[in-house]
N, C-alpha and C. Protein backbone atom coordinates (compact mmCIF):
# COMPACT_ATOMS: atom_id res chain seq x y z
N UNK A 1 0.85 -1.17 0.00
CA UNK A 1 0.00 0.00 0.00
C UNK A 1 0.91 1.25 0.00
N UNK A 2 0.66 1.96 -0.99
CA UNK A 2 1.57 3.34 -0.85
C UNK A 2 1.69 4.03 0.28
N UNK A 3 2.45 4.92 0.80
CA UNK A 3 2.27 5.81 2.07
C UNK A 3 1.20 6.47 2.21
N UNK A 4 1.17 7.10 0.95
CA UNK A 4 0.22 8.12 0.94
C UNK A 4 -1.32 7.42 1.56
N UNK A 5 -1.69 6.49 1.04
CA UNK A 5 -3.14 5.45 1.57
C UNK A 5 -2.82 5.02 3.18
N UNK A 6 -1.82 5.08 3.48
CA UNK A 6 -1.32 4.47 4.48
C UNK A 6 -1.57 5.12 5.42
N UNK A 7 -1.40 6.52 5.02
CA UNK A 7 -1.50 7.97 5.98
C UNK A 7 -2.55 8.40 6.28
N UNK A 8 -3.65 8.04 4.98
CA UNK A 8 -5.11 8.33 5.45
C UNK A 8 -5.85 7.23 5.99
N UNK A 9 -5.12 6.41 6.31
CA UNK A 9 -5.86 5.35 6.87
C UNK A 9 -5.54 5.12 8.40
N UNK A 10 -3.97 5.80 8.10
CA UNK A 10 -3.88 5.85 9.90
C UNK A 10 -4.81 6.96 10.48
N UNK A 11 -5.04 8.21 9.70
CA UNK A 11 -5.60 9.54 10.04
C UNK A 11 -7.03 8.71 10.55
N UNK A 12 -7.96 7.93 9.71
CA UNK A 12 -8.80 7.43 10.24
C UNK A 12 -9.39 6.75 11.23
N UNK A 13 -7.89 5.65 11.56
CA UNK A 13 -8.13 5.07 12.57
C UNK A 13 -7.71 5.77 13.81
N UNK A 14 -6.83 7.11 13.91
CA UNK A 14 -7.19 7.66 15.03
C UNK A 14 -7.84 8.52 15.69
N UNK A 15 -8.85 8.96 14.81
CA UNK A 15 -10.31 9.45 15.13
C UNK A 15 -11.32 8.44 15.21
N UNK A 16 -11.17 7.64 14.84
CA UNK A 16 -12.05 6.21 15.20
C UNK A 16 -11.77 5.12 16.42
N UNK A 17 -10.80 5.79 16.77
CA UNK A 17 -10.29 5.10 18.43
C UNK A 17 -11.25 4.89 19.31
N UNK A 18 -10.99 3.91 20.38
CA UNK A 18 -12.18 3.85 21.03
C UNK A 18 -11.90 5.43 22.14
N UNK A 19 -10.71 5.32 22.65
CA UNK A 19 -10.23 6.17 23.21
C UNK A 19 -9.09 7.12 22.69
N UNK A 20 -9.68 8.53 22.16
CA UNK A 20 -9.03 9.70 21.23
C UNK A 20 -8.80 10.87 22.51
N UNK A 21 -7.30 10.89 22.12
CA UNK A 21 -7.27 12.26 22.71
C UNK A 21 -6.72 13.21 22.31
N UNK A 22 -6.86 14.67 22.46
CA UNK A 22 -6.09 15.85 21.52
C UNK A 22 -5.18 15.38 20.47
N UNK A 23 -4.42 14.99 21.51
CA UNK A 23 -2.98 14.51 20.60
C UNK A 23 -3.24 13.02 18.88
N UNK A 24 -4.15 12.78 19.58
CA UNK A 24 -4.40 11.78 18.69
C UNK A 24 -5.64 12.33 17.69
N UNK A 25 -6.32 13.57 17.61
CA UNK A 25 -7.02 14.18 16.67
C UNK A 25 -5.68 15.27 16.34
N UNK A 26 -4.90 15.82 16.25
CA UNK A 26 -3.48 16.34 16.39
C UNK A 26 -2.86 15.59 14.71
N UNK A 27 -2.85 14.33 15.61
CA UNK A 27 -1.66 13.26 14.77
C UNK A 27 -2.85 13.36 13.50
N UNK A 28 -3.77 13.21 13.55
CA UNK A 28 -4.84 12.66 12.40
C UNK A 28 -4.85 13.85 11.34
N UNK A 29 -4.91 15.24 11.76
CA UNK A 29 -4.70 16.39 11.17
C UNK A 29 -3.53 16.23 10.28
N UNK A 30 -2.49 16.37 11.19
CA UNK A 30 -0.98 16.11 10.45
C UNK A 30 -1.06 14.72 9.74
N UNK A 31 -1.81 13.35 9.63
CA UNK A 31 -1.33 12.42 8.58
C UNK A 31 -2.36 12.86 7.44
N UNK A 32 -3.31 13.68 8.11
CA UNK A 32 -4.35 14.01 6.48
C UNK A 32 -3.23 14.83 5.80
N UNK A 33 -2.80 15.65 6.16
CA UNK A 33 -2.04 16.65 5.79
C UNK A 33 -0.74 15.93 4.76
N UNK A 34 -0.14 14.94 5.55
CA UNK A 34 1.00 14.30 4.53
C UNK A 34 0.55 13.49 3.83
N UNK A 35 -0.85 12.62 3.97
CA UNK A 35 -1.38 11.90 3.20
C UNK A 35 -1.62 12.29 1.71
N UNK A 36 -1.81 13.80 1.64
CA UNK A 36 -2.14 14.55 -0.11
C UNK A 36 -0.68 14.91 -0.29
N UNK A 37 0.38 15.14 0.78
CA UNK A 37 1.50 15.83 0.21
C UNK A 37 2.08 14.79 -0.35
N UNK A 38 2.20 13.33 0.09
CA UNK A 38 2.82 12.45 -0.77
C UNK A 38 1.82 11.51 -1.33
N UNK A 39 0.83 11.72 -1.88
CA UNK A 39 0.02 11.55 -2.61
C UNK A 39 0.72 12.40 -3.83
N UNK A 40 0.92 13.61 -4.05
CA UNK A 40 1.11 14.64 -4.71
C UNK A 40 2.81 14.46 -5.44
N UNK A 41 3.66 14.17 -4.46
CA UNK A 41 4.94 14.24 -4.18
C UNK A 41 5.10 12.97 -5.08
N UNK A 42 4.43 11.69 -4.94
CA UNK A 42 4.45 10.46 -5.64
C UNK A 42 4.30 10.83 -6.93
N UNK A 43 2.95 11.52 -7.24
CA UNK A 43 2.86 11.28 -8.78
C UNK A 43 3.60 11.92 -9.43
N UNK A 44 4.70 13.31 -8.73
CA UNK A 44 5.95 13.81 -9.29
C UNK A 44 7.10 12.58 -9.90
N UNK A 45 7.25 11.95 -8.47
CA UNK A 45 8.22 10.61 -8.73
C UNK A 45 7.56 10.40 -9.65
N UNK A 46 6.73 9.77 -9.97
CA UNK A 46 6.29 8.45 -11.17
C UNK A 46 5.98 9.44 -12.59
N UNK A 47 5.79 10.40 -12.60
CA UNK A 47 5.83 11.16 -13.81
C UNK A 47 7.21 11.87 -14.29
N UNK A 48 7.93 11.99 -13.46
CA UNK A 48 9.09 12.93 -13.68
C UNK A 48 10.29 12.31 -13.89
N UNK A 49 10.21 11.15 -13.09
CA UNK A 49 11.78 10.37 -13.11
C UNK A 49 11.51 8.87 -13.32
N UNK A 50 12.41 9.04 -14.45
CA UNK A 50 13.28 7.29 -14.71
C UNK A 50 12.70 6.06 -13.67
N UNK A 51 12.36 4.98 -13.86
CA UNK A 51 12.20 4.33 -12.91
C UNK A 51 13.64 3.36 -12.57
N UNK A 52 14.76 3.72 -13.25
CA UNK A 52 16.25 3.30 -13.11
C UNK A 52 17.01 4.62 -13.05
N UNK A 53 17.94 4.69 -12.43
CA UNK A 53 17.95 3.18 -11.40
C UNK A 53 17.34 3.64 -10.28
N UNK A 54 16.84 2.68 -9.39
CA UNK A 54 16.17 2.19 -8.11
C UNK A 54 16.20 3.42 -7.34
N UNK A 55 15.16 4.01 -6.83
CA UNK A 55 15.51 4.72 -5.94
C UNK A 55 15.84 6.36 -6.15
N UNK A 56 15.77 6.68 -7.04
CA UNK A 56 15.61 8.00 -7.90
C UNK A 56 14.27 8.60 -7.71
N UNK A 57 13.56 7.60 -7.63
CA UNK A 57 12.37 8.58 -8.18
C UNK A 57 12.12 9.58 -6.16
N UNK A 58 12.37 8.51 -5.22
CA UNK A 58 12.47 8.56 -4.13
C UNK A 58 13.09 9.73 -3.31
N UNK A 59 14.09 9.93 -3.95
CA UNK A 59 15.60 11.06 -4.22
C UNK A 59 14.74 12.01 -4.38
N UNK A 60 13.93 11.96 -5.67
CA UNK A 60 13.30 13.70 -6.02
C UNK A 60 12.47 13.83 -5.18
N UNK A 61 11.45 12.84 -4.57
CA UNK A 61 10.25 13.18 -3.77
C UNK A 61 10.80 14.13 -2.88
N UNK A 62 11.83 13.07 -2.32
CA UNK A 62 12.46 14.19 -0.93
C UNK A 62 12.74 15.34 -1.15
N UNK A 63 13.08 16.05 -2.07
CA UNK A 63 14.11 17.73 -2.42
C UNK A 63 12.54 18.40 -3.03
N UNK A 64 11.46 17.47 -2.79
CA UNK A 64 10.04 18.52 -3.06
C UNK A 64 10.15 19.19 -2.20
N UNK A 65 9.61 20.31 -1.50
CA UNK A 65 9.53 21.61 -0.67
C UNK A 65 7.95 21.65 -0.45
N UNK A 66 7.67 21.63 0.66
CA UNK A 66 5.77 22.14 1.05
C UNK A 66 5.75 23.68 0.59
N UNK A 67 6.42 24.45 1.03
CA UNK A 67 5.94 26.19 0.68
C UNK A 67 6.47 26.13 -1.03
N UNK A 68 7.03 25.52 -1.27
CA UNK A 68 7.22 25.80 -2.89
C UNK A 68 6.30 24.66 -3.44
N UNK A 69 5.88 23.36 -3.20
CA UNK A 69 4.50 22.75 -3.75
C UNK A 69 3.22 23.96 -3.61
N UNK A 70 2.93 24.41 -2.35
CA UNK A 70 1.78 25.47 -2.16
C UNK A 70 1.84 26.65 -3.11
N UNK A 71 3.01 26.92 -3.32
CA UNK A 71 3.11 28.21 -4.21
C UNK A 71 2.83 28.18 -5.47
N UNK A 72 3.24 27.07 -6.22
CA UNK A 72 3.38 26.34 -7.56
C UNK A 72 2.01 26.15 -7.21
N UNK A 73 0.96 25.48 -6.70
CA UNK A 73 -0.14 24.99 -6.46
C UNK A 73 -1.05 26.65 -7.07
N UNK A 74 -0.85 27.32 -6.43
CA UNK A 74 -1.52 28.33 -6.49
C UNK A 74 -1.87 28.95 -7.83
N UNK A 75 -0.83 28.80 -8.75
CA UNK A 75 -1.28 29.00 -9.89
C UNK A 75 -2.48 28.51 -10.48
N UNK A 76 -2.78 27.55 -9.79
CA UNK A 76 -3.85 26.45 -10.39
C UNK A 76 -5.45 27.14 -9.71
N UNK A 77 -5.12 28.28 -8.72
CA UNK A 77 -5.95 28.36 -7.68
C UNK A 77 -7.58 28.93 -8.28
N UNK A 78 -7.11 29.41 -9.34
CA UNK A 78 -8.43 30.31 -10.16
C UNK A 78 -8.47 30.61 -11.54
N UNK A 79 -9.34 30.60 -12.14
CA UNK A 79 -9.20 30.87 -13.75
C UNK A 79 -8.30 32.24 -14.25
N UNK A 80 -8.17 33.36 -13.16
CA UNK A 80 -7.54 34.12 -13.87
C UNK A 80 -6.42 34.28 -13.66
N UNK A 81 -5.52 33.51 -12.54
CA UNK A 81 -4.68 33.49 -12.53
C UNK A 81 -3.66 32.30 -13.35
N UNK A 82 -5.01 30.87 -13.55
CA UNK A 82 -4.31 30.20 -14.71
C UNK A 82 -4.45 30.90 -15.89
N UNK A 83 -5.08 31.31 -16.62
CA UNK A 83 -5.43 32.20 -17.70
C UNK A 83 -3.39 32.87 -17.71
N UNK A 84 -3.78 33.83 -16.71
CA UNK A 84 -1.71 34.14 -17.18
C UNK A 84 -0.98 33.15 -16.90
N UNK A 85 -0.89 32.64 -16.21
CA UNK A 85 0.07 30.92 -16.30
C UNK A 85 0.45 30.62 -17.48
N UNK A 86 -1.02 29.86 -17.96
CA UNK A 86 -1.02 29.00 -19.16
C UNK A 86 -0.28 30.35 -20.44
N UNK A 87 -0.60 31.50 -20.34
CA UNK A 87 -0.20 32.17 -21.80
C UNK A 87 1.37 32.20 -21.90
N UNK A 88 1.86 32.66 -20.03
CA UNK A 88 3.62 33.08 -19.95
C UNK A 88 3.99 31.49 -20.51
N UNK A 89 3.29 30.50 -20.41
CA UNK A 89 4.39 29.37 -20.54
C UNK A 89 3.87 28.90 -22.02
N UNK A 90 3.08 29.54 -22.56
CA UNK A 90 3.10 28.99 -23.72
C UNK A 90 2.46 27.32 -24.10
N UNK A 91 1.74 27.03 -23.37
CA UNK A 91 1.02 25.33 -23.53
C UNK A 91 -0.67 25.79 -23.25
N UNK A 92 -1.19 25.63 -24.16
CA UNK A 92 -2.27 25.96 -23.73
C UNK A 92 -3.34 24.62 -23.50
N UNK A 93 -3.44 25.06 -22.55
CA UNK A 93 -4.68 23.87 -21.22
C UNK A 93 -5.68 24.16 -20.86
N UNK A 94 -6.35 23.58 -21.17
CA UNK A 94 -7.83 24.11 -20.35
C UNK A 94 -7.79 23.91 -19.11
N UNK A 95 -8.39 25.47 -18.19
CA UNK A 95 -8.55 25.55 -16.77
C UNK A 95 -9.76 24.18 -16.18
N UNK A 96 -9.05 23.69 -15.09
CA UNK A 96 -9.50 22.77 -14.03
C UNK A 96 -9.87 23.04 -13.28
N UNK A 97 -11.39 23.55 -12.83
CA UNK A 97 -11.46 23.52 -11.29
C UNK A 97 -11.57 22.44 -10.16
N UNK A 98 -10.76 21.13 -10.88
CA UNK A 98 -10.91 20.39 -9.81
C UNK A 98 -8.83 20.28 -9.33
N UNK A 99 -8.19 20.87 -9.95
CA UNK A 99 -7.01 21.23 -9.10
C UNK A 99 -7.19 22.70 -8.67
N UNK A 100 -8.15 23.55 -8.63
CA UNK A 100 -8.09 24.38 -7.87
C UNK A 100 -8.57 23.72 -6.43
N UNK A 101 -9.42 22.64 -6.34
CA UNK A 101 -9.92 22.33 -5.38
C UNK A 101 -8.90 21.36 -4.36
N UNK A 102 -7.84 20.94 -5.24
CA UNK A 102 -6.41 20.19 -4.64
C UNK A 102 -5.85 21.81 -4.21
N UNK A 103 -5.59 22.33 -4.80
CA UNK A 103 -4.68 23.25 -3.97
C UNK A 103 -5.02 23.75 -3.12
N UNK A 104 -6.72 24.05 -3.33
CA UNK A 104 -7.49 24.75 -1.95
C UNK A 104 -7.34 24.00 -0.23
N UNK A 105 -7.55 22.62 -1.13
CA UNK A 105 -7.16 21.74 -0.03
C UNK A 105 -5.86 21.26 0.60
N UNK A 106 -4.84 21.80 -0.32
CA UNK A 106 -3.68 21.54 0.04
C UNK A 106 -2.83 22.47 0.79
N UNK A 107 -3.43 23.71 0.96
CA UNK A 107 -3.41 25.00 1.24
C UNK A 107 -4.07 25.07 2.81
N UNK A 108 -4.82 24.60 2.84
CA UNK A 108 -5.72 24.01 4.04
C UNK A 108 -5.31 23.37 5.04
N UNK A 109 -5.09 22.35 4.44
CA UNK A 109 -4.25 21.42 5.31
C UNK A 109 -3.36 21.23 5.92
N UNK A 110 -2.33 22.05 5.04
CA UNK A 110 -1.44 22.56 5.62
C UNK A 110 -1.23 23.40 6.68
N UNK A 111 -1.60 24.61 6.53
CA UNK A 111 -2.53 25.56 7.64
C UNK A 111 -2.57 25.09 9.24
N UNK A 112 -3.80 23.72 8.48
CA UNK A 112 -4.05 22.50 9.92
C UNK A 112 -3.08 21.84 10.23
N UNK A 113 -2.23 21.43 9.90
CA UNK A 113 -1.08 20.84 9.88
C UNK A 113 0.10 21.62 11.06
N UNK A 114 0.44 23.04 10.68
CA UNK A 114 0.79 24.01 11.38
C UNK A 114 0.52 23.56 12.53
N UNK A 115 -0.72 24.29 12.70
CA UNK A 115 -1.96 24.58 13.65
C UNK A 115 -1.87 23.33 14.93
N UNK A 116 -2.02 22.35 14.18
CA UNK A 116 -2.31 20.91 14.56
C UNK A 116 -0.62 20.45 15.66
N UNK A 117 0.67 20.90 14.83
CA UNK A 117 1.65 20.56 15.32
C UNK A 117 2.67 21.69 16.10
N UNK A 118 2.19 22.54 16.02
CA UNK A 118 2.69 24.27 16.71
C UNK A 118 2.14 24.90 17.61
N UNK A 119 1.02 25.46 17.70
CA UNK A 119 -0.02 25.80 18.84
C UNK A 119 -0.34 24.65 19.84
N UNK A 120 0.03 24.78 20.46
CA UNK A 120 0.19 24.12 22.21
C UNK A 120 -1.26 24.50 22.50
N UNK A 121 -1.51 25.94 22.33
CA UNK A 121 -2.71 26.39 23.63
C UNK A 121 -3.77 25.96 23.04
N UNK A 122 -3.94 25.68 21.70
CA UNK A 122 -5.29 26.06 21.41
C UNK A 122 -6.60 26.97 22.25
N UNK A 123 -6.22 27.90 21.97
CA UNK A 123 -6.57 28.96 22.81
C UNK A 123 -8.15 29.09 22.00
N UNK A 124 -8.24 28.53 21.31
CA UNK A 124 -10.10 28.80 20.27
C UNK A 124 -10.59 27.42 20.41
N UNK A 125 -9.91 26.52 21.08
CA UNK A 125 -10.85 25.00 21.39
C UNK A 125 -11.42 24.35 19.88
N UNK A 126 -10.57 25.11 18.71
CA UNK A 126 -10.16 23.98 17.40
C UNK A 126 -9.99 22.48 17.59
N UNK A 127 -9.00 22.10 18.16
CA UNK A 127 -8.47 20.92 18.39
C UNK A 127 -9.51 19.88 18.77
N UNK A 128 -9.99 18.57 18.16
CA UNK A 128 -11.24 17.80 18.59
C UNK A 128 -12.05 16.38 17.29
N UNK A 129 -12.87 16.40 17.73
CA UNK A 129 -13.22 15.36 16.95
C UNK A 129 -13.74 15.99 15.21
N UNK A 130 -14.58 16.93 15.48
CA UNK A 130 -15.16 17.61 14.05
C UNK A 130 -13.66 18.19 13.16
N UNK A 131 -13.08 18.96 13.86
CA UNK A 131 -11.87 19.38 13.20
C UNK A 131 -11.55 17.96 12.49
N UNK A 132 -10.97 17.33 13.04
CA UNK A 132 -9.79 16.15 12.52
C UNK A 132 -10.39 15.51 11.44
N UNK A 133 -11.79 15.57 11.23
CA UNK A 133 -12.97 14.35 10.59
C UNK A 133 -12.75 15.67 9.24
N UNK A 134 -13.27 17.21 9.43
CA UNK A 134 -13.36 17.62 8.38
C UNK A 134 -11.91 17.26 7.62
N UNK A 135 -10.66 17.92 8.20
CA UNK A 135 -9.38 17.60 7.55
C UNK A 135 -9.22 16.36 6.76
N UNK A 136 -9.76 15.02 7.84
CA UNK A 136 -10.03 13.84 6.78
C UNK A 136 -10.40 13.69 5.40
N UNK A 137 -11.97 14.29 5.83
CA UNK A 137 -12.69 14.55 4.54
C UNK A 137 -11.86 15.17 3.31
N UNK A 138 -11.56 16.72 3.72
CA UNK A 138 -10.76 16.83 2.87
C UNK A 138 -9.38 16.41 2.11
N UNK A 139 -8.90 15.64 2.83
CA UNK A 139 -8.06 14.94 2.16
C UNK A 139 -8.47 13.94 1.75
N UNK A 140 -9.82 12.89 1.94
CA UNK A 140 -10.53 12.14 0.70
C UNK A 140 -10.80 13.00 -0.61
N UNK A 141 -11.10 14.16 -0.34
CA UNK A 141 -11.63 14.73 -1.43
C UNK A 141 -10.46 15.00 -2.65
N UNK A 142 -9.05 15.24 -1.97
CA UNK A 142 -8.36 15.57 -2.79
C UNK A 142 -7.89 14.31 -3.45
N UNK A 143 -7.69 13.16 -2.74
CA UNK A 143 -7.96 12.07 -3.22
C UNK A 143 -8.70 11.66 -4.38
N UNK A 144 -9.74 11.86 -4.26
CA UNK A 144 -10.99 11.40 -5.44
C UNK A 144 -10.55 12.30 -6.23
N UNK A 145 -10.04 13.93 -6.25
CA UNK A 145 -10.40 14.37 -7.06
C UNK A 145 -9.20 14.21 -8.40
N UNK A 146 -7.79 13.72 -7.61
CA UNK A 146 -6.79 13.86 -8.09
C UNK A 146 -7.28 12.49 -8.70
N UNK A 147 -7.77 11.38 -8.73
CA UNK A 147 -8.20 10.17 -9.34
C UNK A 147 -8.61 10.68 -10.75
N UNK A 148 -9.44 11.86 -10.80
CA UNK A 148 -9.87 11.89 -11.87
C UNK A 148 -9.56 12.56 -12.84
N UNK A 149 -8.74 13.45 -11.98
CA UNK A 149 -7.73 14.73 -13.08
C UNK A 149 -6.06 14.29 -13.46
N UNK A 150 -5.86 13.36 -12.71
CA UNK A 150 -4.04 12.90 -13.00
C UNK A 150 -3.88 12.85 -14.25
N UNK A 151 -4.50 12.13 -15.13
CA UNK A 151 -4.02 11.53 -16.22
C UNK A 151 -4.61 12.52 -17.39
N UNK A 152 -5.29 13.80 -17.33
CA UNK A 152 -5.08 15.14 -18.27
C UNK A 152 -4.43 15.55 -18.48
N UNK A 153 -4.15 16.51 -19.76
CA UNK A 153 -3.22 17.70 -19.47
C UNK A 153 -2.63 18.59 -18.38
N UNK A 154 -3.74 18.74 -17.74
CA UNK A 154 -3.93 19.89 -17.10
C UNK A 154 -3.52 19.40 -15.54
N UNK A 155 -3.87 18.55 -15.60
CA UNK A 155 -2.67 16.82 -14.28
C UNK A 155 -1.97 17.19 -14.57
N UNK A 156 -0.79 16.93 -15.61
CA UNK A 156 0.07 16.45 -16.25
C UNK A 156 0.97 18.14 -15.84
N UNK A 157 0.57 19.22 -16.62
CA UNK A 157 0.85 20.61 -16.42
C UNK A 157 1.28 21.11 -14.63
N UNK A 158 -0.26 20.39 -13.90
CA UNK A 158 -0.02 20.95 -12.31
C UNK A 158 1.60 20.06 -11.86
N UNK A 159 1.48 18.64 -12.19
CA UNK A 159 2.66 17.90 -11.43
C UNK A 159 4.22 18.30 -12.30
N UNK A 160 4.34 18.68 -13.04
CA UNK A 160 5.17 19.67 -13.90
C UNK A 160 5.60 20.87 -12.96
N UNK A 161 4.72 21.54 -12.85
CA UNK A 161 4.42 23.09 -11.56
C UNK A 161 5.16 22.32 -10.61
N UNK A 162 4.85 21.20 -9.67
CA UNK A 162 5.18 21.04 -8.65
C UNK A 162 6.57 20.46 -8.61
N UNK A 163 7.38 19.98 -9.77
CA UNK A 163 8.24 19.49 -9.58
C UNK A 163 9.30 20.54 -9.78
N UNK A 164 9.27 21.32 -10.90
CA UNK A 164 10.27 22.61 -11.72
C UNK A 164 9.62 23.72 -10.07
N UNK A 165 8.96 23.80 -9.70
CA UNK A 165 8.95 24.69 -8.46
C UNK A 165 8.95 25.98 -8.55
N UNK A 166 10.10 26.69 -7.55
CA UNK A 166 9.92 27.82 -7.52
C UNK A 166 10.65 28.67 -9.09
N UNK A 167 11.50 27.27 -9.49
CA UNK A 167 12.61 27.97 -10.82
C UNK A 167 11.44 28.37 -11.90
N UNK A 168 10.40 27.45 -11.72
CA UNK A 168 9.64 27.72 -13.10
C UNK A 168 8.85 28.83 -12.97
N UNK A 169 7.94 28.60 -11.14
CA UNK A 169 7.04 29.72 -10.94
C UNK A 169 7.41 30.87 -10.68
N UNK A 170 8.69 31.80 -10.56
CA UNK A 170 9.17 32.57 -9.97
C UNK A 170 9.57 33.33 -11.17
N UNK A 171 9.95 32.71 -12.01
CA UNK A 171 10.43 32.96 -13.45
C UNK A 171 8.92 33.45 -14.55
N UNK A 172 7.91 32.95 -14.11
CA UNK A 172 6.72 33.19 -14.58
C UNK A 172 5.94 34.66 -14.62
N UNK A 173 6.08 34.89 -12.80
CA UNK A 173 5.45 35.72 -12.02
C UNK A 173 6.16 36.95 -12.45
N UNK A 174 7.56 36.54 -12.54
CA UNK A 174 8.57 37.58 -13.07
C UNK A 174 8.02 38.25 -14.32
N UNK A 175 8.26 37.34 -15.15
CA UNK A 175 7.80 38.05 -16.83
C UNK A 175 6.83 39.06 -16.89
């Protein structure tokens, strides 16, 4: 089973505990959270690199970056900001709003992720059973949704974004 399934399945089973506590709606936040990042991070490996030799594709996952996946992500975030994307780079794709809805969620999660592994006080009584379940959700969602958009162009274009990073997006924003 890939990590990535692995991660949302642990996220599940520890909101489904018989006995859950902070820390363990906490942990569930943070595996929804890595569950889409290497969900995401994978289909870089398997689209981007060689499957020789061994262990390469593994190599790139790792030197992915979360604030430079989110940033690259963002392009994807709305029609008018893909609209200039797609023209500076010259490939023209039809806009997706179902990777705006990965980045929304990936953007999110992250956030929770933070939130989830930094804030001690929870001083707004966030931290709990509904929190951890929505984060779930949303990381099913990005799940399903990436099921159905991977194998487009416009797949194909976002995991491109996420791998070339900040060299490609920075260079974009520039022009």
């Amino acid at each position: 089973m890939p990590l990535a399934d692995e991660l949302l399945d642990h996220a599940s089973r520890l909101i489904n505990a018989s006995v859950v506590k902070d820390a363990d709606y906490r942990r569930a936040v943070s595996a929804s959270y890595y569950a889409v990042f290497h969900l995401l991070s994978d289909a870089v490996g398997t689209y981007v690199c060689p499957s020789n030799p061994i262990g390469l594709s593994g190599r790139f996952q790792r030197a992915l970056e979360h604030t430079t996946m989110r940033e690259a992500m963002d392009l994807f975030s709305d029609s008018n900001k893909w609209k200039g994307f797609s023209s500076k780079i010259g490939i023209p794709c039809t806009y997706s709003p179902d990777l705006a809805v990965i980045a929304q969620v990936f953007a999110e999660l992250q956030d929770a992720r933070y939130f989830a592994d930094y804030d001690v006080l929870d001083t707004k009584g966030t931290v709990g059973p509904l929190w951890a379940s929505d984060c779930l959700n949303k990381a099913r969602r990005a799940f399903d949704t990436w099921d159905q958009i991977k194998f487009s162009d416009a797949g194909k274009l976002f995991i491109a974004a996420l791998a070339l990073g900040i060299k490609w997006t920075k260079r974009i924003k520039d022009q």
